[in-house]
C-alpha atoms as a PDB file:
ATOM      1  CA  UNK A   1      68.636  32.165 190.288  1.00  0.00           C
ATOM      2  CA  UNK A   2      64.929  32.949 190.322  1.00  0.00           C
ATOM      3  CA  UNK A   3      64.934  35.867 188.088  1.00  0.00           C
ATOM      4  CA  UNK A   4      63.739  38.280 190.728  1.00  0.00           C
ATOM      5  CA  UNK A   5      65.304  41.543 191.963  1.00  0.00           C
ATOM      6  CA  UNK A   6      66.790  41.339 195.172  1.00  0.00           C
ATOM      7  CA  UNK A   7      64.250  43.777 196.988  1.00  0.00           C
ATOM      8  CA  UNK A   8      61.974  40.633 196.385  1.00  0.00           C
ATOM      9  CA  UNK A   9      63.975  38.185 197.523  1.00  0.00           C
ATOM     10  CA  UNK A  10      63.956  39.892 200.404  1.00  0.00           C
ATOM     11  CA  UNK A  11      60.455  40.916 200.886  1.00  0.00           C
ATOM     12  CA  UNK A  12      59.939  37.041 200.201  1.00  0.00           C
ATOM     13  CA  UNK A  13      62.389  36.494 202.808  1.00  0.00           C
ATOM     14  CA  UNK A  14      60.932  38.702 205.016  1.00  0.00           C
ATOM     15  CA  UNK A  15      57.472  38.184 204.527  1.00  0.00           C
ATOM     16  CA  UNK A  16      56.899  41.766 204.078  1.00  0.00           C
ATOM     17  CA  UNK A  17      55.559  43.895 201.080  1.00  0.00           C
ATOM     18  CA  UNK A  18      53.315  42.376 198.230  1.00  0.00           C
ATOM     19  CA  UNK A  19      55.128  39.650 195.917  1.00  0.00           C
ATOM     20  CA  UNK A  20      53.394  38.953 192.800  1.00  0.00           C
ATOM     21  CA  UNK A  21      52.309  34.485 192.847  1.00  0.00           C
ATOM     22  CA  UNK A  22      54.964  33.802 190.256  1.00  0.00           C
ATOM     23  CA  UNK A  23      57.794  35.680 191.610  1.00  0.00           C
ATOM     24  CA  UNK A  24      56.827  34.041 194.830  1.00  0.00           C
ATOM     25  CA  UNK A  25      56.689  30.396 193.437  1.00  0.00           C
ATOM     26  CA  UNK A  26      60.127  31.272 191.941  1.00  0.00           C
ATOM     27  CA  UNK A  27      61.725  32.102 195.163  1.00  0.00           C
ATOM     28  CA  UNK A  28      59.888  29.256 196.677  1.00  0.00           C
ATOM     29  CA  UNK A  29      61.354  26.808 194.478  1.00  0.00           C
ATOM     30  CA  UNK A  30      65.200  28.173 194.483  1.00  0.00           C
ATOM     31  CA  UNK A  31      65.220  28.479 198.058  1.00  0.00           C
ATOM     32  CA  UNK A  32      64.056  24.549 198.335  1.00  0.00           C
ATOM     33  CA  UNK A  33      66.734  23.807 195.570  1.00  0.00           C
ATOM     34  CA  UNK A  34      69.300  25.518 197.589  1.00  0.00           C
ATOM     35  CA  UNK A  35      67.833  24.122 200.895  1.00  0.00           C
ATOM     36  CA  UNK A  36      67.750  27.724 202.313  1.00  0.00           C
ATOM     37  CA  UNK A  37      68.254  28.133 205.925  1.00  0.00           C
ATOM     38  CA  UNK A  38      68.113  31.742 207.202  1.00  0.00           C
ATOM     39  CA  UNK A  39      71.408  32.711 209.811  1.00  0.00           C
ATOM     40  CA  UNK A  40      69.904  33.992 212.853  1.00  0.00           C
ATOM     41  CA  UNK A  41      73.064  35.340 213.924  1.00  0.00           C
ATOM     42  CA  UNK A  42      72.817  37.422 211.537  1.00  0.00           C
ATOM     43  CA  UNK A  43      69.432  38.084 211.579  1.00  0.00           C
ATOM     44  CA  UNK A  44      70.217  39.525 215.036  1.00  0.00           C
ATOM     45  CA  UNK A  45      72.793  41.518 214.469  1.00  0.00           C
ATOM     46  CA  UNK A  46      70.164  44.703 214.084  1.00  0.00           C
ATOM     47  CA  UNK A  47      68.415  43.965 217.158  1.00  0.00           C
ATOM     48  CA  UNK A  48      69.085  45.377 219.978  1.00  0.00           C
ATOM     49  CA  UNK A  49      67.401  43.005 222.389  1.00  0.00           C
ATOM     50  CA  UNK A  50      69.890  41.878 225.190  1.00  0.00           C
ATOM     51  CA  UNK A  51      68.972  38.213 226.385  1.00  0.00           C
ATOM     52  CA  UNK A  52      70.055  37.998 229.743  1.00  0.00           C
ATOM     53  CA  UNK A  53      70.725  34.299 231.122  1.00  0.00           C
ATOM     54  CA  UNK A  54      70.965  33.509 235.289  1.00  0.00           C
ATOM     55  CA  UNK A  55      73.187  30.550 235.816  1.00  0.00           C
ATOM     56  CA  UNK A  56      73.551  29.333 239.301  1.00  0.00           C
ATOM     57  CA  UNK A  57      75.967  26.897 240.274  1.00  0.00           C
ATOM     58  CA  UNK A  58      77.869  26.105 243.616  1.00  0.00           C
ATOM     59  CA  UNK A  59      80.502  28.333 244.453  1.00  0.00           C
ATOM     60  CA  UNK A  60      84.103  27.086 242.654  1.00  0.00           C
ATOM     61  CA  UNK A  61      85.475  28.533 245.548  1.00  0.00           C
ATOM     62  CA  UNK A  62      84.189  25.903 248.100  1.00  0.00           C
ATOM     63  CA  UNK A  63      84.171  22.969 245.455  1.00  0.00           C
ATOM     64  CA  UNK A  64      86.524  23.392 242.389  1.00  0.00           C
ATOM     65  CA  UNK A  65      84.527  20.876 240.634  1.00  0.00           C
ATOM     66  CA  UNK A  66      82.637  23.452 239.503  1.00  0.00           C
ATOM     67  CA  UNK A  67      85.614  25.526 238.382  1.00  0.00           C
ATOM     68  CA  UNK A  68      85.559  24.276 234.571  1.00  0.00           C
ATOM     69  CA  UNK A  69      81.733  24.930 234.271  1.00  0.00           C
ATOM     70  CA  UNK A  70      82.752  28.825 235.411  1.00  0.00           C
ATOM     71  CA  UNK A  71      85.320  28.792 232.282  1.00  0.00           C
ATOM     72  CA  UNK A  72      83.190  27.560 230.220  1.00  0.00           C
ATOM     73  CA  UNK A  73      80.296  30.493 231.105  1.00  0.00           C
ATOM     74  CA  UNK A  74      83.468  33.031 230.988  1.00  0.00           C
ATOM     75  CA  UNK A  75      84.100  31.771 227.582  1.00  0.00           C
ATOM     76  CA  UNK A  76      80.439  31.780 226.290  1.00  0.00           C
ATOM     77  CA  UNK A  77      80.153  35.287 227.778  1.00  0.00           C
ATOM     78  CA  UNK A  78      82.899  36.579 226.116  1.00  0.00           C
ATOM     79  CA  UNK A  79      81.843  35.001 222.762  1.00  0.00           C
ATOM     80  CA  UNK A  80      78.036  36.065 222.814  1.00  0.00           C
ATOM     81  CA  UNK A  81      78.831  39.516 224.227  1.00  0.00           C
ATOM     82  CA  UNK A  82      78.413  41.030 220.689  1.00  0.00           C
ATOM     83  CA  UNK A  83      74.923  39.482 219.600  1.00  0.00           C
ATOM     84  CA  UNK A  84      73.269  40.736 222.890  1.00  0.00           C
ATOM     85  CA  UNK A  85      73.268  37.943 225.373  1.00  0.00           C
ATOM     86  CA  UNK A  86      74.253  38.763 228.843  1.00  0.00           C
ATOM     87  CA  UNK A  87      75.003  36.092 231.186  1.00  0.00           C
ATOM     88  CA  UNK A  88      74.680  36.903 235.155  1.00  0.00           C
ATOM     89  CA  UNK A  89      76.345  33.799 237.586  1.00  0.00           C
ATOM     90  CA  UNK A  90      75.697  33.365 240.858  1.00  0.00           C
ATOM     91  CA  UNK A  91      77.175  31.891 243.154  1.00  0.00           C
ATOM     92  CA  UNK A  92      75.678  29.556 246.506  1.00  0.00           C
ATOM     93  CA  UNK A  93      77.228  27.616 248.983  1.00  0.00           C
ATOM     94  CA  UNK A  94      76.312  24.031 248.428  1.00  0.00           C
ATOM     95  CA  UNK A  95      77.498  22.785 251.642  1.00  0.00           C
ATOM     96  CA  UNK A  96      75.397  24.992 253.639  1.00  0.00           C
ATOM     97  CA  UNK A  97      72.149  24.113 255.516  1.00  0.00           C
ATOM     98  CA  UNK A  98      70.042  26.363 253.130  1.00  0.00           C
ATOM     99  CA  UNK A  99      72.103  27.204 250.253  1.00  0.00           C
ATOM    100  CA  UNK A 100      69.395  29.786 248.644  1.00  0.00           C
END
């Protein structure tokens, strides 16, 4: 759309590399035509970062009120595995005199 190469695109993109001003302005202008948005899950699909998450929450065990909130973190931990979040849960007992 810009009459660029793709390398500058993505230098562009990337903000890395020299761009000449008018290939840049070109870019500049598709990619607010287009409203351009970059994917960071994609973008993170090189990295290999792991994001580690601590939830704490009551123990489901003593109060199943809590029980759907575990599910949920099952699910999300399940989903993210891939894109290098790890979530840790821990458990405390909410009815005791000091829980931590």
């Amino acid at each position: 759309m810009a009459g660029v190469s793709k390398g500058t695109v993505d230098r562009v993109l990337h903000n890395r590399g020299k761009v000449s001003p008018t290939a840049l302005d070109k870019i500049n202008e598709v990619l607010n035509v287009i409203n351009y948005e970059p994917n960071l899950i994609a973008r993170n699909l090189k990295n290999t970062k792991v994001y580690r998450i601590c939830v704490l929450l009551p123990d489901p065990e003593i109060d199943p009120y809590w029980l759907p909130c575990v599910n949920g973190i099952q699910d999300a931990m399940a989903e993210y595995k891939a894109y290098g979040v790890a979530i840790e849960t821990h458990y405390f007992n909410l009815k005791a005199r000091n829980p931590f």
